[in-house]
Protein backbone atom coordinates (compact mmCIF):
# COMPACT_ATOMS: atom_id res chain seq x y z
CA UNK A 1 -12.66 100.35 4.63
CA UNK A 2 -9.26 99.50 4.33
CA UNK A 3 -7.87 98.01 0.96
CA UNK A 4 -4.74 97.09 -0.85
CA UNK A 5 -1.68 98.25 0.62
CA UNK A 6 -3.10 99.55 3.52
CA UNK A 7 -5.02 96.66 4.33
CA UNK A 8 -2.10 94.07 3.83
CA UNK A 9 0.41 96.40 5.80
CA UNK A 10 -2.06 96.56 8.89
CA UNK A 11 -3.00 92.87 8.67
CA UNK A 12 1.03 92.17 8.37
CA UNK A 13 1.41 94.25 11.48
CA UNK A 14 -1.11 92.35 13.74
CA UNK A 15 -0.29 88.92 12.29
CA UNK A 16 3.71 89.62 13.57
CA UNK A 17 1.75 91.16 16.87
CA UNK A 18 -0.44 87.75 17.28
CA UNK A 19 3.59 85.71 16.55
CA UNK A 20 4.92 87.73 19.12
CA UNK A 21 2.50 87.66 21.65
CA UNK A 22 2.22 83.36 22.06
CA UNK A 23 -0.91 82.31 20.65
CA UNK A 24 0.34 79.41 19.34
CA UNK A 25 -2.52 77.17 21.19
CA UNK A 26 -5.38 79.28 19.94
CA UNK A 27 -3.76 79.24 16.43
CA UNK A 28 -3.52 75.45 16.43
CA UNK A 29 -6.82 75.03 17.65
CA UNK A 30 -7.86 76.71 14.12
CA UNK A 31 -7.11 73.52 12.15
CA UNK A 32 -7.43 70.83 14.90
CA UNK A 33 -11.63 70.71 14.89
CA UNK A 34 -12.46 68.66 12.07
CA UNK A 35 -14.43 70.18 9.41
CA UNK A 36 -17.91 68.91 8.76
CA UNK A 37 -20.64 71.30 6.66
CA UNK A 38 -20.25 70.61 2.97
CA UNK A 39 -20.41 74.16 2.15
CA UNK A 40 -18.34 74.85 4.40
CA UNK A 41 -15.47 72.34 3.22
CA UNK A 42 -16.55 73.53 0.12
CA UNK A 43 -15.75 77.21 0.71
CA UNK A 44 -12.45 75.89 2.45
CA UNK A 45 -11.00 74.08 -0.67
CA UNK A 46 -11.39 77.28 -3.01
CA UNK A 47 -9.72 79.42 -0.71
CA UNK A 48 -6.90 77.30 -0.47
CA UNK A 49 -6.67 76.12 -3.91
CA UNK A 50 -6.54 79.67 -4.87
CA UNK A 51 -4.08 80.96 -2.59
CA UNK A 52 -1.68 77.41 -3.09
CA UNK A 53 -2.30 78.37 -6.85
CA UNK A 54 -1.39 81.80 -6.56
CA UNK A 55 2.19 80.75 -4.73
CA UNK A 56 2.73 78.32 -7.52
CA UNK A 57 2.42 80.37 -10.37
CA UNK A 58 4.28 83.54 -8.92
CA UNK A 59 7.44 81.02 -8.36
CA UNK A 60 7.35 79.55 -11.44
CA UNK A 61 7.15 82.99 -13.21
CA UNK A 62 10.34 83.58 -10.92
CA UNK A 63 11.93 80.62 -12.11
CA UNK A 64 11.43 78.50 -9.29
CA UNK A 65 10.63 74.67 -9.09
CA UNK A 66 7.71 74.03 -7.28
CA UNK A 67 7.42 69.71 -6.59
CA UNK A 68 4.17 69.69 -5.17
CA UNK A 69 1.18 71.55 -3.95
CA UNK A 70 -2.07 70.33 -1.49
CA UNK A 71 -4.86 71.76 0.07
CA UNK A 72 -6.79 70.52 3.12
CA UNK A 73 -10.40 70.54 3.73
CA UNK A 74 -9.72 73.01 6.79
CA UNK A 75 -8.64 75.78 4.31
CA UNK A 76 -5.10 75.44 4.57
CA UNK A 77 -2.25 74.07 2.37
CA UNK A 78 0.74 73.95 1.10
CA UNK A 79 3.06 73.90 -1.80
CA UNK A 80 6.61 72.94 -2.15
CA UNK A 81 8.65 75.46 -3.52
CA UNK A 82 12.69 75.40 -4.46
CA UNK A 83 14.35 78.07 -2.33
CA UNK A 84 14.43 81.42 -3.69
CA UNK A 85 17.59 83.55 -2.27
CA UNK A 86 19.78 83.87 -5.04
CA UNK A 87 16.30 86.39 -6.14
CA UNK A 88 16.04 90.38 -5.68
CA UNK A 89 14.04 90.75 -2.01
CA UNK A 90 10.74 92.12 -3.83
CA UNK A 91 10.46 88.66 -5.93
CA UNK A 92 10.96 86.50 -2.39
CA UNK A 93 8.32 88.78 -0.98
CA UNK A 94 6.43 88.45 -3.75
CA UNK A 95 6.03 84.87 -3.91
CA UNK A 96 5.45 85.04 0.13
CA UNK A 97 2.40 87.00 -0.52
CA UNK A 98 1.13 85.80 -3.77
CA UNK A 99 -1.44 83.66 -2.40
CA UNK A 100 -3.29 86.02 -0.59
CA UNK A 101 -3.09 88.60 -3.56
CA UNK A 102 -4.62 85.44 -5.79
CA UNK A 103 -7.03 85.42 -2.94
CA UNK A 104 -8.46 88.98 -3.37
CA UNK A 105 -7.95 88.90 -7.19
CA UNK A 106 -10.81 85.43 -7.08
CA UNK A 107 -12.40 86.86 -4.43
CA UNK A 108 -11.90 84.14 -1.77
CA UNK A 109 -12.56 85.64 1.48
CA UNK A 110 -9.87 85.04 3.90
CA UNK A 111 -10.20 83.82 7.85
CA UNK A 112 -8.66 85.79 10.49
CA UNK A 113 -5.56 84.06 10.71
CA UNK A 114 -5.06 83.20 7.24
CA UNK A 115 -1.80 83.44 5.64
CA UNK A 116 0.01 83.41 9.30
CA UNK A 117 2.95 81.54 7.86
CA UNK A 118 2.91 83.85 4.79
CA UNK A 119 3.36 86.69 7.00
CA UNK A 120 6.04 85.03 9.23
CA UNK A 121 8.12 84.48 6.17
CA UNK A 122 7.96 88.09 4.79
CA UNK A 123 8.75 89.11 8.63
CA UNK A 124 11.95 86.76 8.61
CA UNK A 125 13.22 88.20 5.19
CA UNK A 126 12.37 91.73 6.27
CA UNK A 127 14.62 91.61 9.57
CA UNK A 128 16.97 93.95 10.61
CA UNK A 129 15.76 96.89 7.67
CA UNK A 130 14.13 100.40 9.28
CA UNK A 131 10.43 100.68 9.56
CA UNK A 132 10.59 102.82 6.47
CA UNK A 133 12.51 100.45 4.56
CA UNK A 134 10.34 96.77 5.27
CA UNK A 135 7.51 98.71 4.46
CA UNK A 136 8.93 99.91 1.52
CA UNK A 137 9.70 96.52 0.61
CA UNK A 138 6.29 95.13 1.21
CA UNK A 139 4.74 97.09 -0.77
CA UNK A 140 6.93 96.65 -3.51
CA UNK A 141 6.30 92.68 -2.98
CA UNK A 142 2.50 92.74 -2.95
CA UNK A 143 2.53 94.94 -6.38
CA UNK A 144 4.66 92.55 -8.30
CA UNK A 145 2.94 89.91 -6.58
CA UNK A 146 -0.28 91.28 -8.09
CA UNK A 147 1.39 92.29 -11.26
CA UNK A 148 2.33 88.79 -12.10
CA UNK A 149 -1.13 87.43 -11.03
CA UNK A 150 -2.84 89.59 -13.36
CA UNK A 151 -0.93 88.32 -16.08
CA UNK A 152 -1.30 85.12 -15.29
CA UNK A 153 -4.69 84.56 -14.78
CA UNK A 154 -6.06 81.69 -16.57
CA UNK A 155 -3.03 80.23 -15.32
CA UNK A 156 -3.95 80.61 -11.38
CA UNK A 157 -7.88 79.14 -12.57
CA UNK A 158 -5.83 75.78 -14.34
CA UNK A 159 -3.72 75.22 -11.11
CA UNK A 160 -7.06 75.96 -8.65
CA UNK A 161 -9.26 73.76 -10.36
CA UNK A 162 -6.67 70.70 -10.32
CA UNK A 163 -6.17 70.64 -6.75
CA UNK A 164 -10.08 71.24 -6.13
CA UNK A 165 -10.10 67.89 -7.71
CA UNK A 166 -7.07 66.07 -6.93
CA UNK A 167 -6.13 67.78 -3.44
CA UNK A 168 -2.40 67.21 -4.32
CA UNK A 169 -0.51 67.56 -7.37
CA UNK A 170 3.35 66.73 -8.41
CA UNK A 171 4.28 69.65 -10.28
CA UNK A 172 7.76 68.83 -10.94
């Protein structure tokens, strides 16, 4: 069983390989069935308030203004987050990948295609570095990713349990 880096750097690989390769109508076809089994929907809303929770509290450690943050009853979400380019690479990968590190750390179990976007962004800011150095880089991301997580934990729980009951919050 693969964990940690070696995990995240294989799923990174085939989530760039699924990008590349046109799925985008099997992808969307992921969120377009409505959602129905309470336990389900249940299941759905932790995962994604944990993951939304674990972006917002990486870029606010960063320094970043996050406005607002919302999670659907299909699992995903989002959060609205200031740009982040005037930071060091590792802290823009690190917020990238903080929600699914917040994932593991509250062990929310994570679909297939999970995180897709997540990935996409990492691949975008990793472009045009060697092999040796994105994965470098990754690494380095996901560990201060983690890193701030763990220090932050009560934190991550505050932010995951207000969206579980609101859906959407204004963080501003």
């Amino acid at each position: 069983m693969l964990v940690g880096p070696q995990y995240h750097h294989l799923r990174f690989f085939f989530s760039m390989r699924f990008e590349h390769e046109g799925h985008e109508k099997m992808r969307s076809e992921l969120h377009r069935n409505q959602v129905t089994d309470v336990q389900t929907v249940d299941e759905n809303l932790r995962d994604a308030a944990y993951h939304e929770a674990g972006h917002v509290v990486v870029a606010r450690f960063l320094g970043l203004t996050v406005r607002e943050v919302e999670i659907e009853e299909d699992g995903s979400g989002r959060a609205d987050i200031s740009p982040g380019e005037h930071l060091p690479l590792v802290d823009q990968i690190a917020v990238c990948v903080a929600g699914i590190e917040a994932q593991e750390l509250f062990n929310c179990p994570m679909h297939d295609h999970a995180a897709l976007g997540d990935y996409r962004k990492v691949g975008v800011l990793l472009a045009g570095l060697t092999d040796a150095e994105s994965y470098e880089c990754r690494q380095a991301g996901y560990l201060r990713a983690l890193q701030i997580l763990k220090s932050r934990l009560p934190e991550i729980e505050a932010v995951a349990d207000q969206l579980l009951k609101q859906r959407r919050i204004a963080l501003l």
